[in-house]
C-alpha atoms as a PDB file:
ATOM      1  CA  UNK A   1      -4.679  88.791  43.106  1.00  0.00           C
ATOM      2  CA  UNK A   2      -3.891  89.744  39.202  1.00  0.00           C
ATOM      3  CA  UNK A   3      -4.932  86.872  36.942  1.00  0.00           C
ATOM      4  CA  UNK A   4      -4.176  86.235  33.451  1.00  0.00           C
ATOM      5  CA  UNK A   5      -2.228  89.110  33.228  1.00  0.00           C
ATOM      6  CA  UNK A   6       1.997  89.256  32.694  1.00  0.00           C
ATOM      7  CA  UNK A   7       2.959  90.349  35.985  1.00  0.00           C
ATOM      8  CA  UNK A   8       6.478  92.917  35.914  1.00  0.00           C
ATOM      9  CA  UNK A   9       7.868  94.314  39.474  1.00  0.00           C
ATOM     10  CA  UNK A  10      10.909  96.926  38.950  1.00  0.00           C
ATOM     11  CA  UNK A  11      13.026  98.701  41.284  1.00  0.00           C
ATOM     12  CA  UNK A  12      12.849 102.244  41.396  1.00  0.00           C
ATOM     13  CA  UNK A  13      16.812 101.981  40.214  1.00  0.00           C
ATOM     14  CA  UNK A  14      15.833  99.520  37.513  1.00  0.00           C
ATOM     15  CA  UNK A  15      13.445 102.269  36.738  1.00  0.00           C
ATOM     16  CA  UNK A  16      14.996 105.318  36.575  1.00  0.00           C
ATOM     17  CA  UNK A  17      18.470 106.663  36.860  1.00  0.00           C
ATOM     18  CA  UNK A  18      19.420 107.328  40.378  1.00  0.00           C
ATOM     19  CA  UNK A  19      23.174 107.047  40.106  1.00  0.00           C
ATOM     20  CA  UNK A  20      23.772 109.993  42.272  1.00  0.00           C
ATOM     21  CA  UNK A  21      21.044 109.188  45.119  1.00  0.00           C
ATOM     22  CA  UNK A  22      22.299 105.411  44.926  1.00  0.00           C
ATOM     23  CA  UNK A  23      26.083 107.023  46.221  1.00  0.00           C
ATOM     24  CA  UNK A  24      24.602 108.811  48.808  1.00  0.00           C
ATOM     25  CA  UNK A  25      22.912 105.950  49.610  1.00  0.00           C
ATOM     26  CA  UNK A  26      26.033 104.285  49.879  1.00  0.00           C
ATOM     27  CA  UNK A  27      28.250 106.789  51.368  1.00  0.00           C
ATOM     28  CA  UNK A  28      26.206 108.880  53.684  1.00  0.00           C
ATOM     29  CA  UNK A  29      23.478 106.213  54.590  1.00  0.00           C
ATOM     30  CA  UNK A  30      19.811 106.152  54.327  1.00  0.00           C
ATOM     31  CA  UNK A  31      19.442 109.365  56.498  1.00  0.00           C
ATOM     32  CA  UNK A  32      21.583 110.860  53.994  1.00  0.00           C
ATOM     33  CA  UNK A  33      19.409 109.844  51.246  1.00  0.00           C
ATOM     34  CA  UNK A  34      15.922 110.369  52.546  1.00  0.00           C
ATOM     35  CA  UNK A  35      16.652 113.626  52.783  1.00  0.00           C
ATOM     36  CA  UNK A  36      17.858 114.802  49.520  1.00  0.00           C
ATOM     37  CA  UNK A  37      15.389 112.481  47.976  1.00  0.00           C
ATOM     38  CA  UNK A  38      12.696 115.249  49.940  1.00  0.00           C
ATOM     39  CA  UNK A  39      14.390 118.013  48.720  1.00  0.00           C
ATOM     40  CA  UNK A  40      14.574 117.152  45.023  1.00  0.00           C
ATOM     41  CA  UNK A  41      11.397 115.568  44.770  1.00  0.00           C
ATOM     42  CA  UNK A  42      10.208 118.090  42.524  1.00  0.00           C
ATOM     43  CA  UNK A  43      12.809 117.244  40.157  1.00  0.00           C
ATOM     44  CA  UNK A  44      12.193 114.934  37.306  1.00  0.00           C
ATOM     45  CA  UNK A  45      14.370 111.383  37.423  1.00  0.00           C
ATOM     46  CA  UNK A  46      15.657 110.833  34.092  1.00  0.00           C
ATOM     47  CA  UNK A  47      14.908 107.040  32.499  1.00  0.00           C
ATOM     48  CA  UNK A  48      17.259 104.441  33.336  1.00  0.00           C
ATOM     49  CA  UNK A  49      18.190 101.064  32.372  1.00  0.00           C
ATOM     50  CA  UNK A  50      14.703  98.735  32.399  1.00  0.00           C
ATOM     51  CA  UNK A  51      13.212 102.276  31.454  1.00  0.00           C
ATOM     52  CA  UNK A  52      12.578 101.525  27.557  1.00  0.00           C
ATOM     53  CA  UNK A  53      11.755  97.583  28.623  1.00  0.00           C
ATOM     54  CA  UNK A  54       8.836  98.462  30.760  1.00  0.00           C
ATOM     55  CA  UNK A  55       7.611 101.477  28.567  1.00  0.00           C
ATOM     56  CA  UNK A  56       6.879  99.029  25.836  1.00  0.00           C
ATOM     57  CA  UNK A  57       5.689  96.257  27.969  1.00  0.00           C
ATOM     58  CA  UNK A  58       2.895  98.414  28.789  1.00  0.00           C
ATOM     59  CA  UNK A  59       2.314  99.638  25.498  1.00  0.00           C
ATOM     60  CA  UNK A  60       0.800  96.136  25.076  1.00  0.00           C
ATOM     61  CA  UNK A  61      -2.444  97.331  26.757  1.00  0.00           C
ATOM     62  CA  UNK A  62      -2.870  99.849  24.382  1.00  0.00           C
ATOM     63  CA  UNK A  63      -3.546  96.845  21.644  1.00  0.00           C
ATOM     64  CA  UNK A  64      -7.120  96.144  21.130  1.00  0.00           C
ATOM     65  CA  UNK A  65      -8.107  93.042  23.073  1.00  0.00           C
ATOM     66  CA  UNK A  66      -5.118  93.376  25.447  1.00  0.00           C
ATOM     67  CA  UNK A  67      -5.850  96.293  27.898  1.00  0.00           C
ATOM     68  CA  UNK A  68      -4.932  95.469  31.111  1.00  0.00           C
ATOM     69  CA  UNK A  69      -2.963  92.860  29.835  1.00  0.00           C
ATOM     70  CA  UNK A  70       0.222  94.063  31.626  1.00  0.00           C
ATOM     71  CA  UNK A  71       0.655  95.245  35.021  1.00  0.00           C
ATOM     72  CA  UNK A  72       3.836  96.730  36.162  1.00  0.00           C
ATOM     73  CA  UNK A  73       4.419  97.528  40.091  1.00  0.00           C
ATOM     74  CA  UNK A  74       7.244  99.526  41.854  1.00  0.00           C
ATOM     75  CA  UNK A  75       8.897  97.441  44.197  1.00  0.00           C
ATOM     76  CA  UNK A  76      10.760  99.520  46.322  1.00  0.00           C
ATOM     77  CA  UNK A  77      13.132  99.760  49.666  1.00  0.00           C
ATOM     78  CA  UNK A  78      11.973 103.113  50.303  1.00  0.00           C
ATOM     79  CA  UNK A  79       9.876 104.563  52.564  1.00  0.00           C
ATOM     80  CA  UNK A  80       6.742 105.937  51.063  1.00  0.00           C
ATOM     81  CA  UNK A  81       7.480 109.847  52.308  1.00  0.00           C
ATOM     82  CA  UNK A  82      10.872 109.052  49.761  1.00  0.00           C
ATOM     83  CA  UNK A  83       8.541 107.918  47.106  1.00  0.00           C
ATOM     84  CA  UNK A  84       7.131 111.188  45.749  1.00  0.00           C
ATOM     85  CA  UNK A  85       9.517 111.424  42.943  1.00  0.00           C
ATOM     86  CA  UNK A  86       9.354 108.306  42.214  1.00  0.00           C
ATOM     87  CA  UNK A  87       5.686 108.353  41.693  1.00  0.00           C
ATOM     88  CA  UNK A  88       5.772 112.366  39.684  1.00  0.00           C
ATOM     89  CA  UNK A  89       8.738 111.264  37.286  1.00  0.00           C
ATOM     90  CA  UNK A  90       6.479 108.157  36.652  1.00  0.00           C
ATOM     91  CA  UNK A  91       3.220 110.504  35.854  1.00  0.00           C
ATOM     92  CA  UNK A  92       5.888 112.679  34.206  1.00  0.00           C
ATOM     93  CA  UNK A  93       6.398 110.088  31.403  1.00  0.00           C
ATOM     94  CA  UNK A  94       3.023 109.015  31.068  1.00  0.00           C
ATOM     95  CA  UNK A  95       3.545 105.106  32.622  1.00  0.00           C
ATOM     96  CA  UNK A  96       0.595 103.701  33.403  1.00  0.00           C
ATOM     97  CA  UNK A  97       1.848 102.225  36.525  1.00  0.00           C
ATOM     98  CA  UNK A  98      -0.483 102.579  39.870  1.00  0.00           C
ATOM     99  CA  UNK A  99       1.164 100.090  42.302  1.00  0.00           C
ATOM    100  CA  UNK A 100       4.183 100.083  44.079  1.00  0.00           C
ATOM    101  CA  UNK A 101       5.283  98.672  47.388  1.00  0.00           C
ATOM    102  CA  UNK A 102       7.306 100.774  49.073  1.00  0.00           C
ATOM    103  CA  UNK A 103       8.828  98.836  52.113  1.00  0.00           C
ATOM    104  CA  UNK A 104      10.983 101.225  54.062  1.00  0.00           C
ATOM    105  CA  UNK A 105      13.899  98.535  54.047  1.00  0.00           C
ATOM    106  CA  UNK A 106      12.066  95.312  54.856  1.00  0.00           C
ATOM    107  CA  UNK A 107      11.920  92.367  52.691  1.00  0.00           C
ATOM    108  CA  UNK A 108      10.214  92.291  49.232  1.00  0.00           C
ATOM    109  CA  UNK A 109      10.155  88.716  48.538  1.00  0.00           C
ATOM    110  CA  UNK A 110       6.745  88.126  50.336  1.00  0.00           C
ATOM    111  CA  UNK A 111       5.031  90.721  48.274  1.00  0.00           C
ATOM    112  CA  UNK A 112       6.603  89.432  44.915  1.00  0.00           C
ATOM    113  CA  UNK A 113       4.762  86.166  45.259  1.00  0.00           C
ATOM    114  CA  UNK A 114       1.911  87.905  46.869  1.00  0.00           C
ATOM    115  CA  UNK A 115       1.433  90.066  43.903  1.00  0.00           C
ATOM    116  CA  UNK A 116       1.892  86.312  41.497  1.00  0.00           C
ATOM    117  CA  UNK A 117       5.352  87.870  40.207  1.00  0.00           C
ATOM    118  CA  UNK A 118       6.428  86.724  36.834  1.00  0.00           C
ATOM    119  CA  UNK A 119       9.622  88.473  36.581  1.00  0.00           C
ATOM    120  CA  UNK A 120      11.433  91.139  39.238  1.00  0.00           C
ATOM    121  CA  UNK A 121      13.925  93.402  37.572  1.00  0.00           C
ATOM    122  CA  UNK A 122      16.320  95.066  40.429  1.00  0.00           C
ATOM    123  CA  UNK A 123      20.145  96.559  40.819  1.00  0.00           C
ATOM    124  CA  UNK A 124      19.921  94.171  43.660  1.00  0.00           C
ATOM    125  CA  UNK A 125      22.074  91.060  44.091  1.00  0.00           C
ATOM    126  CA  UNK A 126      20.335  89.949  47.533  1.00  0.00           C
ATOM    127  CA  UNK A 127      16.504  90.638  46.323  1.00  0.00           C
ATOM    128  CA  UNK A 128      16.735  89.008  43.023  1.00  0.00           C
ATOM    129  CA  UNK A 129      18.652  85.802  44.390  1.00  0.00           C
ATOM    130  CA  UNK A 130      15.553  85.837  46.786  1.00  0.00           C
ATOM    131  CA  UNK A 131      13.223  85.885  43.982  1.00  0.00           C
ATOM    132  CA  UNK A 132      14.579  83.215  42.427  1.00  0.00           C
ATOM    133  CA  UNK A 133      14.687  80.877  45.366  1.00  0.00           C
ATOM    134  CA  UNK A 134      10.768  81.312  45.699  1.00  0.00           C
ATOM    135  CA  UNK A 135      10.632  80.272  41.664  1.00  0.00           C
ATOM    136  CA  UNK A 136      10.275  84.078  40.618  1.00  0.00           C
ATOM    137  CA  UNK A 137      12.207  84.826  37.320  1.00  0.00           C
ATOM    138  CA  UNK A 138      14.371  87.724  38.152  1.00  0.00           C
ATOM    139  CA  UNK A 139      17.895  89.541  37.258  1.00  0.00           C
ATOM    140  CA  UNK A 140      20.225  92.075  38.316  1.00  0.00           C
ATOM    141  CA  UNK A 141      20.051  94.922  35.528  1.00  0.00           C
ATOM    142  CA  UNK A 142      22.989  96.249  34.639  1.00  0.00           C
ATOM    143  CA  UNK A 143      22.922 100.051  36.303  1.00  0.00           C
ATOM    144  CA  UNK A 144      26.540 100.768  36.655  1.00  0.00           C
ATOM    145  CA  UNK A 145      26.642 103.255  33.153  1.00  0.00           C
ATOM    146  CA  UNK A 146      22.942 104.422  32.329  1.00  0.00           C
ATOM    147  CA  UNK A 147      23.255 104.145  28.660  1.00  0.00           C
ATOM    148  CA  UNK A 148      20.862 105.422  25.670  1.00  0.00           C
ATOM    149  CA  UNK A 149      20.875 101.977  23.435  1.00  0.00           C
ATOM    150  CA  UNK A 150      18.309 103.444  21.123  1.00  0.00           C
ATOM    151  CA  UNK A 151      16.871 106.660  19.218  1.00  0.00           C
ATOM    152  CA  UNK A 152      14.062 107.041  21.522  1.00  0.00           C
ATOM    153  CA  UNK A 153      11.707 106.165  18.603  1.00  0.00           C
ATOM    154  CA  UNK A 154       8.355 103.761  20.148  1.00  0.00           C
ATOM    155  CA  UNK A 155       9.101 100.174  20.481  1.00  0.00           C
ATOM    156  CA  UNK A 156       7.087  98.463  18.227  1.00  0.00           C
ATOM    157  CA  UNK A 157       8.296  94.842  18.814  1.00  0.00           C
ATOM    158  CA  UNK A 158      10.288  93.822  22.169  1.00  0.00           C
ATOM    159  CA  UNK A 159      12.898  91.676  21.274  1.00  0.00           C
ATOM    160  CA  UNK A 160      13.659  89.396  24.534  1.00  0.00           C
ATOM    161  CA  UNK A 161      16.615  87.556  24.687  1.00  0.00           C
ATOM    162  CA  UNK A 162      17.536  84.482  26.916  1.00  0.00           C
ATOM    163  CA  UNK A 163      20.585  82.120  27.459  1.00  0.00           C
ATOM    164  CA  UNK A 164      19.944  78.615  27.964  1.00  0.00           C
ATOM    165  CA  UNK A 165      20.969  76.443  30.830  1.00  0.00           C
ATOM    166  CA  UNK A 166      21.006  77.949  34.521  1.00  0.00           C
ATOM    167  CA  UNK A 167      18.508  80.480  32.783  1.00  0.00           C
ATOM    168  CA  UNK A 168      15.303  78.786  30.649  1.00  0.00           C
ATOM    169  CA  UNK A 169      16.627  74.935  31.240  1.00  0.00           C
ATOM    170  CA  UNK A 170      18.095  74.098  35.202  1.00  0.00           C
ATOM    171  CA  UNK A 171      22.207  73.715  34.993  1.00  0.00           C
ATOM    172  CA  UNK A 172      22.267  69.957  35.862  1.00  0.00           C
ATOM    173  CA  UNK A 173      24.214  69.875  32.023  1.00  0.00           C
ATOM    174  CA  UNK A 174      26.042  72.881  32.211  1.00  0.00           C
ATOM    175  CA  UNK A 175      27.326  71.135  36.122  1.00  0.00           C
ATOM    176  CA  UNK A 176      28.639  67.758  33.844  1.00  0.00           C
ATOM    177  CA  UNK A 177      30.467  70.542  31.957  1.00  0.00           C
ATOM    178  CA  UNK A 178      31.925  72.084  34.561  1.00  0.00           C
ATOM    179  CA  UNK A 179      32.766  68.791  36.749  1.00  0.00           C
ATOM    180  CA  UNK A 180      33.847  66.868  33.505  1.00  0.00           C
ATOM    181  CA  UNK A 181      34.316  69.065  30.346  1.00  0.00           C
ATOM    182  CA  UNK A 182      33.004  69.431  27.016  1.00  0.00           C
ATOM    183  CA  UNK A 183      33.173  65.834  25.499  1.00  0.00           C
ATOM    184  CA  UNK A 184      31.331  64.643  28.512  1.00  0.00           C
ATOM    185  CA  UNK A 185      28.480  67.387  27.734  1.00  0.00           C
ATOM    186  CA  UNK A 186      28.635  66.989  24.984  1.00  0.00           C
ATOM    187  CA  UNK A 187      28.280  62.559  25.437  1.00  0.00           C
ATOM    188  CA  UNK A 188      25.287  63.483  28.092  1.00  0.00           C
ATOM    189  CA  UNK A 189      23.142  66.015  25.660  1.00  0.00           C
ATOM    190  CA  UNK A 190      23.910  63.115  22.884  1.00  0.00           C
ATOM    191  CA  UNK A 191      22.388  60.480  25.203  1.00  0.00           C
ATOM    192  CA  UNK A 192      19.763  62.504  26.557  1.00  0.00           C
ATOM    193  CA  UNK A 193      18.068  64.027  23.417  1.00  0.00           C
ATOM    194  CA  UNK A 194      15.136  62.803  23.808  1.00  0.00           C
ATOM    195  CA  UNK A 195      14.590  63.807  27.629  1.00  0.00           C
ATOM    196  CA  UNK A 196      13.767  67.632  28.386  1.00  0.00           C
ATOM    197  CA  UNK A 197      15.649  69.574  30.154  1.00  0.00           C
ATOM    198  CA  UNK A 198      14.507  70.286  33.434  1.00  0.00           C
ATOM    199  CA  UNK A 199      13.009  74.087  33.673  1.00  0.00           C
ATOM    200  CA  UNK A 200      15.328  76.544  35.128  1.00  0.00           C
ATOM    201  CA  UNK A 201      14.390  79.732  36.220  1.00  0.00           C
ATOM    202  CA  UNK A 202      13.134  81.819  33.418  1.00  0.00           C
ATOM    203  CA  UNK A 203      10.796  78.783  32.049  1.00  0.00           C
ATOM    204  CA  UNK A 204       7.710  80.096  33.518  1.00  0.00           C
ATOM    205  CA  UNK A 205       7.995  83.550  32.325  1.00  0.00           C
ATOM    206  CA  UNK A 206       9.106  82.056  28.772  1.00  0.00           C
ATOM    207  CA  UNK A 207       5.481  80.096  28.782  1.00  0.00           C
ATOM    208  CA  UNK A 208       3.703  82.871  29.527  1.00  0.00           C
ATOM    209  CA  UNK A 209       5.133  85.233  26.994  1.00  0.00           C
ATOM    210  CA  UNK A 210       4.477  82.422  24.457  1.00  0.00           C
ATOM    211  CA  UNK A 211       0.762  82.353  25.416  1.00  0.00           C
ATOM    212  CA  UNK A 212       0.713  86.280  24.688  1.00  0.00           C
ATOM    213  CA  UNK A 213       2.413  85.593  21.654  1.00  0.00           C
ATOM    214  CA  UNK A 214       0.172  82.536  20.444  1.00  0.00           C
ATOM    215  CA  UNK A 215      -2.778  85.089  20.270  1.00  0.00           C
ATOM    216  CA  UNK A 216      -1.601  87.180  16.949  1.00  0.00           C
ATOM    217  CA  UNK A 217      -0.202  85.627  13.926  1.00  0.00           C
ATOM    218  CA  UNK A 218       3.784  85.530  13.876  1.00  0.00           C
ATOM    219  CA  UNK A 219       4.273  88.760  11.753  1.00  0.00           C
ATOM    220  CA  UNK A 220       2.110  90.592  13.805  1.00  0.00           C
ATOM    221  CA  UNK A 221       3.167  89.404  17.735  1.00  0.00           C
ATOM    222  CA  UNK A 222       4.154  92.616  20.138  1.00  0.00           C
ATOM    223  CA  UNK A 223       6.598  90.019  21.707  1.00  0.00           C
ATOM    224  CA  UNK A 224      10.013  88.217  19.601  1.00  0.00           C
ATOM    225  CA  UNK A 225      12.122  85.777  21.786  1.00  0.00           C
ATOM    226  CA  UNK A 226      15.533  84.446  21.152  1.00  0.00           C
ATOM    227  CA  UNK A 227      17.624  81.822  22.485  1.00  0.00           C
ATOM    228  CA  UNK A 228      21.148  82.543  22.828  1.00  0.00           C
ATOM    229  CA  UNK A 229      23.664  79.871  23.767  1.00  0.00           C
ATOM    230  CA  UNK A 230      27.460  78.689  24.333  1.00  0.00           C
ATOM    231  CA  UNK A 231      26.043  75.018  23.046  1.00  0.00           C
ATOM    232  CA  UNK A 232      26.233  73.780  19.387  1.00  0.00           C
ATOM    233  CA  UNK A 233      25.434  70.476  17.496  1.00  0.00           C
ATOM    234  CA  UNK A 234      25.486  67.642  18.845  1.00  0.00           C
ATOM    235  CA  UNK A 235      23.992  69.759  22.123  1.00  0.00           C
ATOM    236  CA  UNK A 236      21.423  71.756  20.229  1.00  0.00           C
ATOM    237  CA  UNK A 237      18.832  68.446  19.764  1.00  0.00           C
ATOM    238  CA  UNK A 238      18.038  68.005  23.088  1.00  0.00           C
ATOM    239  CA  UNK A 239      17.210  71.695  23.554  1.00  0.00           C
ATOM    240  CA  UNK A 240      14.625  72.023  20.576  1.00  0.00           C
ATOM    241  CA  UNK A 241      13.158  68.813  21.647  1.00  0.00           C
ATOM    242  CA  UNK A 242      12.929  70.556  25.193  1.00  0.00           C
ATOM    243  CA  UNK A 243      11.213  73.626  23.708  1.00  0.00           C
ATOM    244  CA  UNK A 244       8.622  71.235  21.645  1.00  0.00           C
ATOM    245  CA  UNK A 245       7.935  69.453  24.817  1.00  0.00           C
ATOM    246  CA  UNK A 246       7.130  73.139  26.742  1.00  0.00           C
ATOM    247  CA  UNK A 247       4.636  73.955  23.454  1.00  0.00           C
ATOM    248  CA  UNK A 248       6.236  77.387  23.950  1.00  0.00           C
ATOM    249  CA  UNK A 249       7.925  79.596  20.944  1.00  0.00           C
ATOM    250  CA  UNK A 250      11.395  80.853  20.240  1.00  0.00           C
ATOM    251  CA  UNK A 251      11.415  82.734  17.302  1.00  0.00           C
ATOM    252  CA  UNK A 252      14.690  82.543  16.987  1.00  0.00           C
ATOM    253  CA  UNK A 253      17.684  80.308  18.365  1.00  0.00           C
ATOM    254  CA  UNK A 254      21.388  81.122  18.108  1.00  0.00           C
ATOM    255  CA  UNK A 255      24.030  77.701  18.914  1.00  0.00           C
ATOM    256  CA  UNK A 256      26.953  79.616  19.108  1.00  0.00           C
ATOM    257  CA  UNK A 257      29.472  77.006  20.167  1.00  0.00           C
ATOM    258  CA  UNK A 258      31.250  79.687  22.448  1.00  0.00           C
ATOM    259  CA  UNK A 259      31.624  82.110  20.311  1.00  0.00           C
ATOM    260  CA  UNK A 260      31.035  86.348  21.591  1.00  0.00           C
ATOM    261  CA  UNK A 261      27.133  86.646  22.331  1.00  0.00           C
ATOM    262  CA  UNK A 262      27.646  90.236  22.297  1.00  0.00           C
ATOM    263  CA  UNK A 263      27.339  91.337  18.285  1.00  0.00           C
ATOM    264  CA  UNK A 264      24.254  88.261  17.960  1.00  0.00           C
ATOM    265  CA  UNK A 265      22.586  90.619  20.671  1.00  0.00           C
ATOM    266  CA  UNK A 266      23.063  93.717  19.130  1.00  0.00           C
ATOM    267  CA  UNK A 267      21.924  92.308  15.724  1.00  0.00           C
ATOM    268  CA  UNK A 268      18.941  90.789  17.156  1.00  0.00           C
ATOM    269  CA  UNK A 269      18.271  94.401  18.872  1.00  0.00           C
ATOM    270  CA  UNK A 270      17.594  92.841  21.999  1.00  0.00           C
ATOM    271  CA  UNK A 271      15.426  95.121  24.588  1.00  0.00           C
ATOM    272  CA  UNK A 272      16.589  92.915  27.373  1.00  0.00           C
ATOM    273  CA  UNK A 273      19.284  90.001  27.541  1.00  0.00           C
ATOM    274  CA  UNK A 274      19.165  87.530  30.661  1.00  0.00           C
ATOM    275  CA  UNK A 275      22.084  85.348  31.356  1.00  0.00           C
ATOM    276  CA  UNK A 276      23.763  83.139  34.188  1.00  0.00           C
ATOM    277  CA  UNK A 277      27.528  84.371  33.853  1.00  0.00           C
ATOM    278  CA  UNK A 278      28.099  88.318  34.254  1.00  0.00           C
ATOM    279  CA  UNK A 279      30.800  88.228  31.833  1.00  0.00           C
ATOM    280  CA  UNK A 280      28.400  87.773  29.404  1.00  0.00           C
ATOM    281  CA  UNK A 281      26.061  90.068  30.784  1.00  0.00           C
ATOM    282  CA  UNK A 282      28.930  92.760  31.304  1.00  0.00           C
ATOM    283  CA  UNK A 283      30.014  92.547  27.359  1.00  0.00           C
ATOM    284  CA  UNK A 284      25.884  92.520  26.279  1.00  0.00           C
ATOM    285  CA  UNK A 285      25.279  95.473  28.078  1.00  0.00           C
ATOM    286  CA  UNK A 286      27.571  97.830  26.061  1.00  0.00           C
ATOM    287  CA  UNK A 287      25.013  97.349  23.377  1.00  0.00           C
ATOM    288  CA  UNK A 288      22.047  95.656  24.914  1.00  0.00           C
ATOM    289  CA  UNK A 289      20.085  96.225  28.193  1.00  0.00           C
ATOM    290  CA  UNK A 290      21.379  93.222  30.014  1.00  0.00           C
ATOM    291  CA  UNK A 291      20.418  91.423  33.508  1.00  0.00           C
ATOM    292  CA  UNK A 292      22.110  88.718  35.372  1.00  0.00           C
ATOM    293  CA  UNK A 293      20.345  85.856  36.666  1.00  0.00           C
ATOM    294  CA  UNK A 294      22.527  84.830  40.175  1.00  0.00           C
ATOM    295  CA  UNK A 295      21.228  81.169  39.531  1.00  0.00           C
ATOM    296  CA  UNK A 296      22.679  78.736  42.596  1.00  0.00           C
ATOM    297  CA  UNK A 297      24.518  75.162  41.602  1.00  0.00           C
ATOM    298  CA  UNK A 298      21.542  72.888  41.976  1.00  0.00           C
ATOM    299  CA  UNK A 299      18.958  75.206  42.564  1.00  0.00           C
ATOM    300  CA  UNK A 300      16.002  73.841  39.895  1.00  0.00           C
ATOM    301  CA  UNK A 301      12.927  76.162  39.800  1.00  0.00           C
ATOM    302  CA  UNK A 302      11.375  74.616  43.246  1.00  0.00           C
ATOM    303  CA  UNK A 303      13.238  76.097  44.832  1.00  0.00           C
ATOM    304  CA  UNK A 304      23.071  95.571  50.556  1.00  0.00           C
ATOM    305  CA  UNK A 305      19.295  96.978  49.375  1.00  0.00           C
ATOM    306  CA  UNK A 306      18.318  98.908  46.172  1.00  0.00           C
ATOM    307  CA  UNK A 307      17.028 101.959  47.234  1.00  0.00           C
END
């Protein structure tokens, strides 16, 4: 349906703070909710999490020779007569977003691939494991605290930021690690440098930002990727050779041997961090927007609702 265009779906909660609506949600049921959603849809829905992420993403259409480049769609539980804030906070802040599926509490995962989904961002354990079962990069933004993590000021680069295995490469290593421990990793990455890494679920949506970013020169891309992982040297070979064998770009890689990801993110002013293990994500997010990526044991790339 959308070709050769970077396709984003986002959660109205991803979206836009609804801390108070979610608890009524929660609390009082969706009866509950509809309601006062009706009766303050008038009122303007302050930015949340993914809020600054998807602003900026779509400030890539404004670049000459990109319009239309981006295309971000609501992806909603609600019912469209619930949707009307929704939609006038969205024309409030000038997003040029026009689709949304609003599907009063059924499923979303059909529409996700029928829309050619390259990455879901939801508050959402059960839809975004669903996403990534069909081979849909996705992750569970952190909404618990809405924080401010900038001044405000226009994004003029987005800085993306991705751990390694169970996220860009499958976990079949990170599973020796587990099962055996480090010196047997670390024996298996030695032996295997040479062999990629099988893609895990974020290596589609890592190609296709590198195909955005092959068309401007390096200083001038709206798009700067990092790597950021627990592995080191001797374990650091086979992933470049992995990235060379992808032709995509990292513009930067961080082997931190285990050491905190938290102050590399920061640093790196990450708009968005992705990661497999939600104590990573949980100590990111106090400085970086942050999403976890529920990958299953196994899972390879072939495979209670947000409101």
């Amino acid at each position: 349906m959308i070709e050769n265009r970077l396709v984003i779906g986002v959660s109205s909660r991803a979206l836009f703070d609804l801390t108070v609506e979610n608890e009524i949600f929660r609390t009082q049921g969706v009866e509950a909710y509809c309601c006062y959603q009706v009766e303050h849809e008038k009122e303007l829905l302050k930015p949340g999490n993914g809020f600054r992420l998807i602003e900026a993403l779509l400030n890539i259409n404004k670049i000459p020779g990109q319009e239309g480049r981006v295309e971000v769609i609501i992806m909603s539980h609600n019912s469209p007569d619930t949707s009307l804030r929704v939609f006038n906070s969205i024309a409030h802040y000038g997003l040029d977003i026009s689709r949304a599926v609003l599907a009063s509490g059924a499923s979303l995962t059909p529409y996700l691939e029928a829309f050619c989904t390259d990455l879901y961002l939801s508050a959402d354990e059960r839809d975004v494991s669903l996403a990534i079962e069909c081979g849909i990069a996705a992750g569970i933004i952190c909404c618990d605290e809405i924080k401010t993590y900038d001044s405000g000021q226009e994004i003029s680069q987005i800085r993306i930021a991705f751990d390694g295995d169970a996220v860009l490469f499958s976990d079949e290593s990170e599973q020796i690690f587990r099962r055996e421990g480090l010196e047997a990793f670390e024996e298996n990455e030695r032996r295997q440098a040479e062999n990629p890494l099988k893609q895990g679920p974020f290596a589609k949506f890592l190609k296709t930002l590198s195909d955005i970013q092959k068309e401007f020169p390096p200083e001038q891309a709206p798009i700067r990727t990092a790597l950021v992982t627990a592995r080191c040297a001797p374990a650091h070979e086979r992933v470049i050779r992995t990235l060379r064998a992808w032709n995509v770009r990292i513009d930067e890689a961080f082997f931190l041997g285990g050491a905190a990801k938290r102050d590399i993110l920061k640093a790196f002013g990450a708009h968005i961090f992705f990661d497999d293990q939600a104590v990573h994500t949980a100590l990111a997010s106090e400085v970086v927007p942050s999403a976890l990526v529920p990958y299953k044991p196994g899972l390879g790339t072939e495979h209670k609702e947000d409101p």
